[in-house]
Protein backbone atom coordinates (compact mmCIF):
# COMPACT_ATOMS: atom_id res chain seq x y z
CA UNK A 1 0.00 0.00 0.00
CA UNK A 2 1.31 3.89 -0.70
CA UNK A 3 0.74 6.47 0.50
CA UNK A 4 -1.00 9.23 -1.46
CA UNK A 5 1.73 12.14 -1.81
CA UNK A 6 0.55 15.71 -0.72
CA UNK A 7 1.86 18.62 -2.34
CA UNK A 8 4.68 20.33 -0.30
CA UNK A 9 2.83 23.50 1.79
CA UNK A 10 5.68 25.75 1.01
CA UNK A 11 4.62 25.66 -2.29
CA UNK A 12 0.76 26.65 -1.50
CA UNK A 13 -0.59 29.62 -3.30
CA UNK A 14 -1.78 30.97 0.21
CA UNK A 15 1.65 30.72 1.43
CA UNK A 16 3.84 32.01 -1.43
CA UNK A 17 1.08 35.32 -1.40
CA UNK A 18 1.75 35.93 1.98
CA UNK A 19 5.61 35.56 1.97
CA UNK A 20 4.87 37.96 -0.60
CA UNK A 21 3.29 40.51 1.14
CA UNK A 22 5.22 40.15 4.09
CA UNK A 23 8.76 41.01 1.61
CA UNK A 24 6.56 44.08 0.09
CA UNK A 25 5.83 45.34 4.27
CA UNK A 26 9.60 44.93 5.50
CA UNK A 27 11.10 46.67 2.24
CA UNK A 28 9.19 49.77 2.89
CA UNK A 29 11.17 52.38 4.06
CA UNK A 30 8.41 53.20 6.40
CA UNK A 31 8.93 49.28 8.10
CA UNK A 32 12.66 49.61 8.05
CA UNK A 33 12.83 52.85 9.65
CA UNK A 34 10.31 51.48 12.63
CA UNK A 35 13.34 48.43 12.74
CA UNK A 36 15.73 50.65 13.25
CA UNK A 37 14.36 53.37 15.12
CA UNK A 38 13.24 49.82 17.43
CA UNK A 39 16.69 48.36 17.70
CA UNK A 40 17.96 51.94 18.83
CA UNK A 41 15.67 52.18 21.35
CA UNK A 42 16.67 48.52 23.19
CA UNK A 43 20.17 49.47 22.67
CA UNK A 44 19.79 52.47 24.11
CA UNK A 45 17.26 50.54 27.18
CA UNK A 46 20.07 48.32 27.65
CA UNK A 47 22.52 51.20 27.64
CA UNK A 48 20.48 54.04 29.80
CA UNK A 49 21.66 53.55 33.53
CA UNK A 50 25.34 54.41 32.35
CA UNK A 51 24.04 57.12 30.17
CA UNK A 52 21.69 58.76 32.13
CA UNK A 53 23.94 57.77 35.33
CA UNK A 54 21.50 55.64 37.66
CA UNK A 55 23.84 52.67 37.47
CA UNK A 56 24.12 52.93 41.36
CA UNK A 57 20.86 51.29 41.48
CA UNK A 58 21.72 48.03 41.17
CA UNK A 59 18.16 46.00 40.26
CA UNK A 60 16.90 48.74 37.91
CA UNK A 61 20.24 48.39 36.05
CA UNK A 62 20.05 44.85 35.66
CA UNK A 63 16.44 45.17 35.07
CA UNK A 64 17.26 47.57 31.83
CA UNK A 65 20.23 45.84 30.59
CA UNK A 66 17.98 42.57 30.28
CA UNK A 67 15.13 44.26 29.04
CA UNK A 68 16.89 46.38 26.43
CA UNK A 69 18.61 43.28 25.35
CA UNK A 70 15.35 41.44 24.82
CA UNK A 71 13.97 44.42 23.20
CA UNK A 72 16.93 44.70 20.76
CA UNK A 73 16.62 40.95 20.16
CA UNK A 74 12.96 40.23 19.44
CA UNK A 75 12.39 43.64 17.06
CA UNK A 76 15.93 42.72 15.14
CA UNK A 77 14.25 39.87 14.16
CA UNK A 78 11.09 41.26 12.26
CA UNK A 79 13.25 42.62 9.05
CA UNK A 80 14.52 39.17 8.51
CA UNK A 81 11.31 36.86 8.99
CA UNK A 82 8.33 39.43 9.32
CA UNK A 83 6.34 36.64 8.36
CA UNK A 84 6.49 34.43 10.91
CA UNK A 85 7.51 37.38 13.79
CA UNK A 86 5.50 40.03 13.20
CA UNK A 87 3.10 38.62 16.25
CA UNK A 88 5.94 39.02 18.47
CA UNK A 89 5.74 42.76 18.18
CA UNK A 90 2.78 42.23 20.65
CA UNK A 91 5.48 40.71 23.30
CA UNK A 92 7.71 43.68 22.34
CA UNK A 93 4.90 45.76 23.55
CA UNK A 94 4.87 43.82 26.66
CA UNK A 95 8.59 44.58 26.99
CA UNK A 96 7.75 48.82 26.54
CA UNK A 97 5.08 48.74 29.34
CA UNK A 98 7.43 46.65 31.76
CA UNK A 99 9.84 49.22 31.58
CA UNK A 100 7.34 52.21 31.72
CA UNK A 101 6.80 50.57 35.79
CA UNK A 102 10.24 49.22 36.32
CA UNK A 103 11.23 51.99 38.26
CA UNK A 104 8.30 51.52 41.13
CA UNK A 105 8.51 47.45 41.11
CA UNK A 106 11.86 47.11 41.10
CA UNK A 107 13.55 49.57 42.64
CA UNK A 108 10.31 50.78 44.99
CA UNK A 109 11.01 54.20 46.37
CA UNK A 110 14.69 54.10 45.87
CA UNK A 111 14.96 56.04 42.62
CA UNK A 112 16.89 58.86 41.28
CA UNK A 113 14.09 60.89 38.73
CA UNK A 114 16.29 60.94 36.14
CA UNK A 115 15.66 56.98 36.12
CA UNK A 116 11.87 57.24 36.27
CA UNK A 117 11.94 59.96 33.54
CA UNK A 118 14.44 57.74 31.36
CA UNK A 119 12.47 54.80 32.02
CA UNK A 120 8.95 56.31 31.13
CA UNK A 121 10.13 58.29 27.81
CA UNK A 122 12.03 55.08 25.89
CA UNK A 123 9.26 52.73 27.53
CA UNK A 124 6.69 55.20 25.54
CA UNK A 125 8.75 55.46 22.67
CA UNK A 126 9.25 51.65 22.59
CA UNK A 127 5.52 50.95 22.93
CA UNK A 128 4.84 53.47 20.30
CA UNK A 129 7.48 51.83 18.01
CA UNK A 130 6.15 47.84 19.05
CA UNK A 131 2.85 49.14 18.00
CA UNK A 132 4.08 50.30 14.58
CA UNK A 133 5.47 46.85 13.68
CA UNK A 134 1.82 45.43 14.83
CA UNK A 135 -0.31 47.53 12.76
CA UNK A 136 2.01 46.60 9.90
CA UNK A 137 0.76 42.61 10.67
CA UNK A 138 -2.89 43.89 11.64
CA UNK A 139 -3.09 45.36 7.87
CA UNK A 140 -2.22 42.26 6.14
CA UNK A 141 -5.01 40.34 4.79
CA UNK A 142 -5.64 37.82 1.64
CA UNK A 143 -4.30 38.91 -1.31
CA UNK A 144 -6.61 41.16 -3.21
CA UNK A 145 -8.62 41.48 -0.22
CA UNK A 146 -7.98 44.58 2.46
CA UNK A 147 -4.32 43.65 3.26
């Protein structure tokens, strides 16, 4: 007895169309500017207690190193694979907000302002920037159809 051969999925009409679209959304300059402007923003995350000069709190700085890393990591992924990371954008949201309250739940009362304020303006930015690469996945769709 054989078994009946199937054709190969990554040869599926659905598929190649949406490979498609997802190459014609990351070579924007629109999407690779969001990348960028993304990875900046975790570098600088990562970087921001020796900038901004909080590095004597110990847990925040740790905290931000880690989460800037992460951030870095996960968004300098989308350019390469958009089509199977774009979703992820959603955790890199996740990643913005955590450091937006950082400063409160990990380091509680013991905070320099110039922490909080660093914390809260690249956690905004970063949210602002995860939710760009989301609404570039929210706006795909069939082909021919709204995407």
């Amino acid at each position: 007895m054989t078994v009946p051969t199937s054709p190969r999925i990554e040869t599926h009409p659905d598929i190649l169309a949406l490979r498609a679209h997802s190459e014609e959304t990351t070579a924007t300059t629109a999407a690779q500017a969001v990348e960028a402007l993304a990875l900046l923003c975790g570098v600088y995350l990562a970087a921001s207690p020796w900038i901004v000069g909080f590095n004597a709190a110990t847990n925040l700085t740790i905290n931000n190193l880690i989460v800037g890393i992460a951030f870095a990591c996960l968004v300098g992924g989308f350019g390469s694979a958009y089509e199977r990371t774009h979703a992820m954008s959603w955790a890199a949201v996740g990643l913005a907000l955590w450091t937006i309250v950082s400063p409160w739940v990990v380091a509680g009362h013991a905070f320099a302002t110039r922490a909080v304020v660093s914390n809260v303006v690249i956690g905004a930015a970063c949210c602002l920037i995860a939710l760009a690469c989301a609404r570039m996945g929210l706006g795909r769709g069939t082909p021919g159809g709204r995407g």
